[in-house]
N, C-alpha and C. Protein backbone atom coordinates (compact mmCIF):
# COMPACT_ATOMS: atom_id res chain seq x y z
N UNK A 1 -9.52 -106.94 93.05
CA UNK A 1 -8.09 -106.81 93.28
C UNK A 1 -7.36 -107.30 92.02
N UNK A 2 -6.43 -106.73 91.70
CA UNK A 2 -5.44 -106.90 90.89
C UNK A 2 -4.74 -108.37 90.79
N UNK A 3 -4.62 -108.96 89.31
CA UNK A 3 -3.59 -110.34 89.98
C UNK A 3 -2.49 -109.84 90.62
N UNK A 4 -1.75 -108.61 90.19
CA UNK A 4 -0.30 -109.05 90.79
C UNK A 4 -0.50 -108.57 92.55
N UNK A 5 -1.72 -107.32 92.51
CA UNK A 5 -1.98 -107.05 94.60
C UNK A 5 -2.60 -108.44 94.91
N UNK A 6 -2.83 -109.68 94.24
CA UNK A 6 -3.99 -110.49 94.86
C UNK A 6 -2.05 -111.74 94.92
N UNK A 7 -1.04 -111.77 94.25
CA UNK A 7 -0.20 -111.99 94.30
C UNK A 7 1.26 -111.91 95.59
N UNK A 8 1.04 -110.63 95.59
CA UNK A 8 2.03 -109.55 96.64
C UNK A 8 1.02 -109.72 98.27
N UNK A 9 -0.40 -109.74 98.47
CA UNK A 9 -1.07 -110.30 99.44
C UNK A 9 -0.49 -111.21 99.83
N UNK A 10 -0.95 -112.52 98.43
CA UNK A 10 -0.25 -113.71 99.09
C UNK A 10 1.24 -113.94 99.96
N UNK A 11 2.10 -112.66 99.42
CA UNK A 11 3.79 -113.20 99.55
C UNK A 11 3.77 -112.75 100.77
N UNK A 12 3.06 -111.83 101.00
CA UNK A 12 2.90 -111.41 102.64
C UNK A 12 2.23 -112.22 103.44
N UNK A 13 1.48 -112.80 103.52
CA UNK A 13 0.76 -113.53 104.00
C UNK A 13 1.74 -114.40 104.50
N UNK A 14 1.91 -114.97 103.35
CA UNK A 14 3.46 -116.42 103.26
C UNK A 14 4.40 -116.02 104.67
N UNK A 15 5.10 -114.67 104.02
CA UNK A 15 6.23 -114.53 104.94
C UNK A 15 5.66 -113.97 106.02
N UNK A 16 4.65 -113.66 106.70
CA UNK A 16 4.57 -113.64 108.32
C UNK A 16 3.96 -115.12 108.89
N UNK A 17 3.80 -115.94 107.99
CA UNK A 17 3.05 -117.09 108.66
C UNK A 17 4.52 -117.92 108.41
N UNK A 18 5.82 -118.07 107.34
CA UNK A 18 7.41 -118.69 107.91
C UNK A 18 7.64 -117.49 109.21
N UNK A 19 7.35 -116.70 108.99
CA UNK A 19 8.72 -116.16 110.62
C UNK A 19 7.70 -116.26 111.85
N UNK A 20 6.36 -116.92 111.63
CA UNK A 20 6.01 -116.61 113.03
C UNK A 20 5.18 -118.24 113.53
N UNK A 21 5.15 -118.94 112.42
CA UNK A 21 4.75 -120.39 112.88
C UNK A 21 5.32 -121.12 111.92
N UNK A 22 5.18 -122.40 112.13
CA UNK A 22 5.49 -123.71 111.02
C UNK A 22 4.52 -123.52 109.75
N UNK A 23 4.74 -123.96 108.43
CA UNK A 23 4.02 -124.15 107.81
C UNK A 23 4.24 -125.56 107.10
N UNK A 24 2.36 -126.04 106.52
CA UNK A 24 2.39 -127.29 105.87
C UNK A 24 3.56 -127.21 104.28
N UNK A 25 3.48 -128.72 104.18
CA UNK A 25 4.18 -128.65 102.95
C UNK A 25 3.29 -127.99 102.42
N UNK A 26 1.77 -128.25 101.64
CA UNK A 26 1.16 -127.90 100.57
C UNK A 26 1.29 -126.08 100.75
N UNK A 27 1.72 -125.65 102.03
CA UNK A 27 1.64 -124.40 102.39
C UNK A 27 3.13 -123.79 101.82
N UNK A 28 4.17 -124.51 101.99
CA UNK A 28 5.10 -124.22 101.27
C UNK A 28 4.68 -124.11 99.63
N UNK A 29 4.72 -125.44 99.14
CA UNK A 29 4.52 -124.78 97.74
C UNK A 29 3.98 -124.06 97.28
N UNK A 30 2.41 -123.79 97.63
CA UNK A 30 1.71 -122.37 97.53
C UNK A 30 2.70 -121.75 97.22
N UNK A 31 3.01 -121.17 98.15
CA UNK A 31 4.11 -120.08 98.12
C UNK A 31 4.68 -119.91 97.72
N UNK A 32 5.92 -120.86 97.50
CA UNK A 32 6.87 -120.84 96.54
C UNK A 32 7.03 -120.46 94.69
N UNK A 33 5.54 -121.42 94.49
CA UNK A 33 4.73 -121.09 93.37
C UNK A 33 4.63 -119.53 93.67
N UNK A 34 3.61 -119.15 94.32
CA UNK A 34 3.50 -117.48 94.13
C UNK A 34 4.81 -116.53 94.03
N UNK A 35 5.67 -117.27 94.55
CA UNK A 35 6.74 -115.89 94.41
C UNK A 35 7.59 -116.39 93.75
N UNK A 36 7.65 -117.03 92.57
CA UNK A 36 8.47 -117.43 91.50
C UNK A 36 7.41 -116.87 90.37
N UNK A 37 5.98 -116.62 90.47
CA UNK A 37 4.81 -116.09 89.80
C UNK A 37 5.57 -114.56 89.79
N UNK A 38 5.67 -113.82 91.28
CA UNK A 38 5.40 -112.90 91.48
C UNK A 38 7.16 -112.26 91.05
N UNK A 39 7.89 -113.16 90.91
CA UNK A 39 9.26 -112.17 90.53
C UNK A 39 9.29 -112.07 88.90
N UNK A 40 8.31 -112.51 88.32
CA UNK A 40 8.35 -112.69 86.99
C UNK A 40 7.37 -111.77 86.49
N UNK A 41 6.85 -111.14 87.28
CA UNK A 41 6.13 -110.27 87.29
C UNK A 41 7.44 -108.97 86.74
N UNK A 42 8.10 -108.95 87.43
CA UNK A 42 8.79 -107.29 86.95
C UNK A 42 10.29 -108.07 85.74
N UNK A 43 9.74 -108.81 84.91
CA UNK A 43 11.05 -109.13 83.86
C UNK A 43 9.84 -108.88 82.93
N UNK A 44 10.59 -108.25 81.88
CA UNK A 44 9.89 -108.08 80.23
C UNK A 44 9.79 -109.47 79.58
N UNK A 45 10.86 -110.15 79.80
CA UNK A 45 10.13 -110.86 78.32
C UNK A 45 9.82 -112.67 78.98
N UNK A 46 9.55 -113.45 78.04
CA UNK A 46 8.82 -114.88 78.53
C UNK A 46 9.93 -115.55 79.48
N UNK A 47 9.32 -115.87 80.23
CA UNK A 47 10.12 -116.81 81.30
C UNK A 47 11.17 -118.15 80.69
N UNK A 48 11.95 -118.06 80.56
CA UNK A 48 12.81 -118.97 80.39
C UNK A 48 12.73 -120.37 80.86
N UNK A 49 13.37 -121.50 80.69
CA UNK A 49 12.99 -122.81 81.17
C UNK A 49 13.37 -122.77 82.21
N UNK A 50 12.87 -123.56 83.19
CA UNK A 50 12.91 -123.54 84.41
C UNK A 50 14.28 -124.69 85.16
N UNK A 51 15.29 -124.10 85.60
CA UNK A 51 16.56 -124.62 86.01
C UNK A 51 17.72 -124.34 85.44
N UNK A 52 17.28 -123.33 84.11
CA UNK A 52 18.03 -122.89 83.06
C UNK A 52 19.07 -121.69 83.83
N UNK A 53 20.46 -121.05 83.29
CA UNK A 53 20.67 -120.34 83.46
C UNK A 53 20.28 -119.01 83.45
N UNK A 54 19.58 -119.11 82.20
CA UNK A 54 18.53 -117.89 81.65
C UNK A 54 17.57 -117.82 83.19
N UNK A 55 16.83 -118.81 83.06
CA UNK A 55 15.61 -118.20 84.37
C UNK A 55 16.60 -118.19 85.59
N UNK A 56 17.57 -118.09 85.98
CA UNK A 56 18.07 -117.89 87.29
C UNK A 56 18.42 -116.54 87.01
N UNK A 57 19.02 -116.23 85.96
CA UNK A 57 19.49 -115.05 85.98
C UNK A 57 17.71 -113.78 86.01
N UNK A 58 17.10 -114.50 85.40
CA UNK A 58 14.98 -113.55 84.83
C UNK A 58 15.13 -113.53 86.67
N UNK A 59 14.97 -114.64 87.68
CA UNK A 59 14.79 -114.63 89.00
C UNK A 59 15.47 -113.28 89.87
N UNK A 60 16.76 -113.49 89.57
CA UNK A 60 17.90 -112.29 90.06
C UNK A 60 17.18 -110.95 89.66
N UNK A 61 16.51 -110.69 88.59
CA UNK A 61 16.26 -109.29 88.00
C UNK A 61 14.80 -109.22 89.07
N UNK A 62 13.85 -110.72 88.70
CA UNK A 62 12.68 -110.21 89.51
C UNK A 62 12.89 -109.96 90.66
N UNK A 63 13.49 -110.48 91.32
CA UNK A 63 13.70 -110.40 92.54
C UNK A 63 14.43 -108.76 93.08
N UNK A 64 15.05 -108.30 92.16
CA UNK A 64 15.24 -106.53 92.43
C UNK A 64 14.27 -106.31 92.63
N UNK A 65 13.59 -106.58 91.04
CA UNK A 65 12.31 -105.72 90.59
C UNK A 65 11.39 -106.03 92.11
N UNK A 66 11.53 -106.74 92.43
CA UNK A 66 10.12 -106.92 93.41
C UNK A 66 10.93 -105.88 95.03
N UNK A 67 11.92 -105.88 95.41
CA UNK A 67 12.81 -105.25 96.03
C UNK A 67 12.47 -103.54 96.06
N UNK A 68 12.65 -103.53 94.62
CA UNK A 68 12.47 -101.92 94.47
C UNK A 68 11.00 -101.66 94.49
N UNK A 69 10.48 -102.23 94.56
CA UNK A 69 8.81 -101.91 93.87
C UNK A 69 8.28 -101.85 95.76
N UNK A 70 9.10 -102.83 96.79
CA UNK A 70 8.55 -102.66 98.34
C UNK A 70 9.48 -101.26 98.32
N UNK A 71 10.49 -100.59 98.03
CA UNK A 71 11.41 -99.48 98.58
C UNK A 71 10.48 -98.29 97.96
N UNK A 72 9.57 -98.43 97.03
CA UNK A 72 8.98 -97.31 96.23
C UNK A 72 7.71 -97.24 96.96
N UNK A 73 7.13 -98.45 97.82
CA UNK A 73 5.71 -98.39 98.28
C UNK A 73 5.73 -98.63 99.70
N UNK A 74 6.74 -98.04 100.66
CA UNK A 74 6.27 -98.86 102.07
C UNK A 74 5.42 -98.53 102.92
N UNK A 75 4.25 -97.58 102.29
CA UNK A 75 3.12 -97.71 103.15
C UNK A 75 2.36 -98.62 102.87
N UNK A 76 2.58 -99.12 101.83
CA UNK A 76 1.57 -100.35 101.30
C UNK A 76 2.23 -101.45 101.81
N UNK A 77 3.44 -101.60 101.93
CA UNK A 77 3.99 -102.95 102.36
C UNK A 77 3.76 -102.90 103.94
N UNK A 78 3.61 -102.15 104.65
CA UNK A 78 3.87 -101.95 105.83
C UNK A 78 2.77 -102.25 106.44
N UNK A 79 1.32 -101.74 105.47
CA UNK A 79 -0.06 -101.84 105.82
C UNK A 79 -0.40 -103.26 105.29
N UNK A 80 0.53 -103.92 104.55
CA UNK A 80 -0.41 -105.40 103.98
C UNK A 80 0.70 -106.23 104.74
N UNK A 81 1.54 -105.98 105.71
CA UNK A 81 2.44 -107.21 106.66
C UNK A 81 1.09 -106.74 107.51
N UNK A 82 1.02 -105.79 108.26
CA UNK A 82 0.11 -105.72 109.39
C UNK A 82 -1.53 -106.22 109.29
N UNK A 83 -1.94 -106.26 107.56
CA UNK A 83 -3.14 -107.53 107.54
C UNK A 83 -2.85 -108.60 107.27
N UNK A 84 -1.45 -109.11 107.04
CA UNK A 84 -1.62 -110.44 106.89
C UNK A 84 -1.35 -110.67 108.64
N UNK A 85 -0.76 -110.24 109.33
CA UNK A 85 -0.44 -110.60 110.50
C UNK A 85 -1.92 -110.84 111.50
N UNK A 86 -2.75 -109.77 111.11
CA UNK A 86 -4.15 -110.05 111.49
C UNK A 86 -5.01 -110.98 110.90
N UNK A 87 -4.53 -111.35 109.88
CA UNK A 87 -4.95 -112.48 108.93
C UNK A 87 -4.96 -113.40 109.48
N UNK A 88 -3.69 -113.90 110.05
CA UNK A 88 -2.92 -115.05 110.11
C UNK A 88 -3.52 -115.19 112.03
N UNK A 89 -4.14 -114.04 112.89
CA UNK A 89 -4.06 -114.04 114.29
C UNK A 89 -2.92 -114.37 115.23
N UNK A 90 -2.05 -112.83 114.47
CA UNK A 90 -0.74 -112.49 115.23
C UNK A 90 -1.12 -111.28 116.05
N UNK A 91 -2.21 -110.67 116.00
CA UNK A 91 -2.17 -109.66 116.39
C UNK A 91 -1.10 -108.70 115.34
């Protein structure tokens, strides 16, 4: 698997296990880490310092970028909520 599909797994994973149970702290940051990984994924150039205006604004862009990239693929998003949900034993 790809880092950024072994990435986008994770964010799914994440968000059916916040909307459908509690999670640990260390389970939060995971996460949080991954999808501050994963919005930096769709900006061109080096990540800016972190608290900076610059990286809030790199965040705003990834965060489209990651937006448009689920609106361009939702059979894939649709099919990797429904394994993380089996992942996670949501049915």
């Amino acid at each position: 698997m790809s880092p950024f599909l072994t990435m986008v797994t994770l964010y799914y994973l994440c968000d059916q296990a916040a909307a459908h149970r509690g999670m640990s702290p260390s389970e939060v940051a995971q996460c949080m880490a991954n999808y501050e990984a994963l919005k930096l994924e769709f900006i061109d150039e080096d990540p800016a310092r972190v608290g900076s205006v610059e990286r809030a604004a790199q965040n705003r862009l990834g965060y489209r970028g990651f937006k448009a990239w689920e609106a361009a693929n939702p059979v894939m998003v649709s099919e990797m909520r429904r394994r993380a949900r089996l992942q996670l034993g949501l049915g």
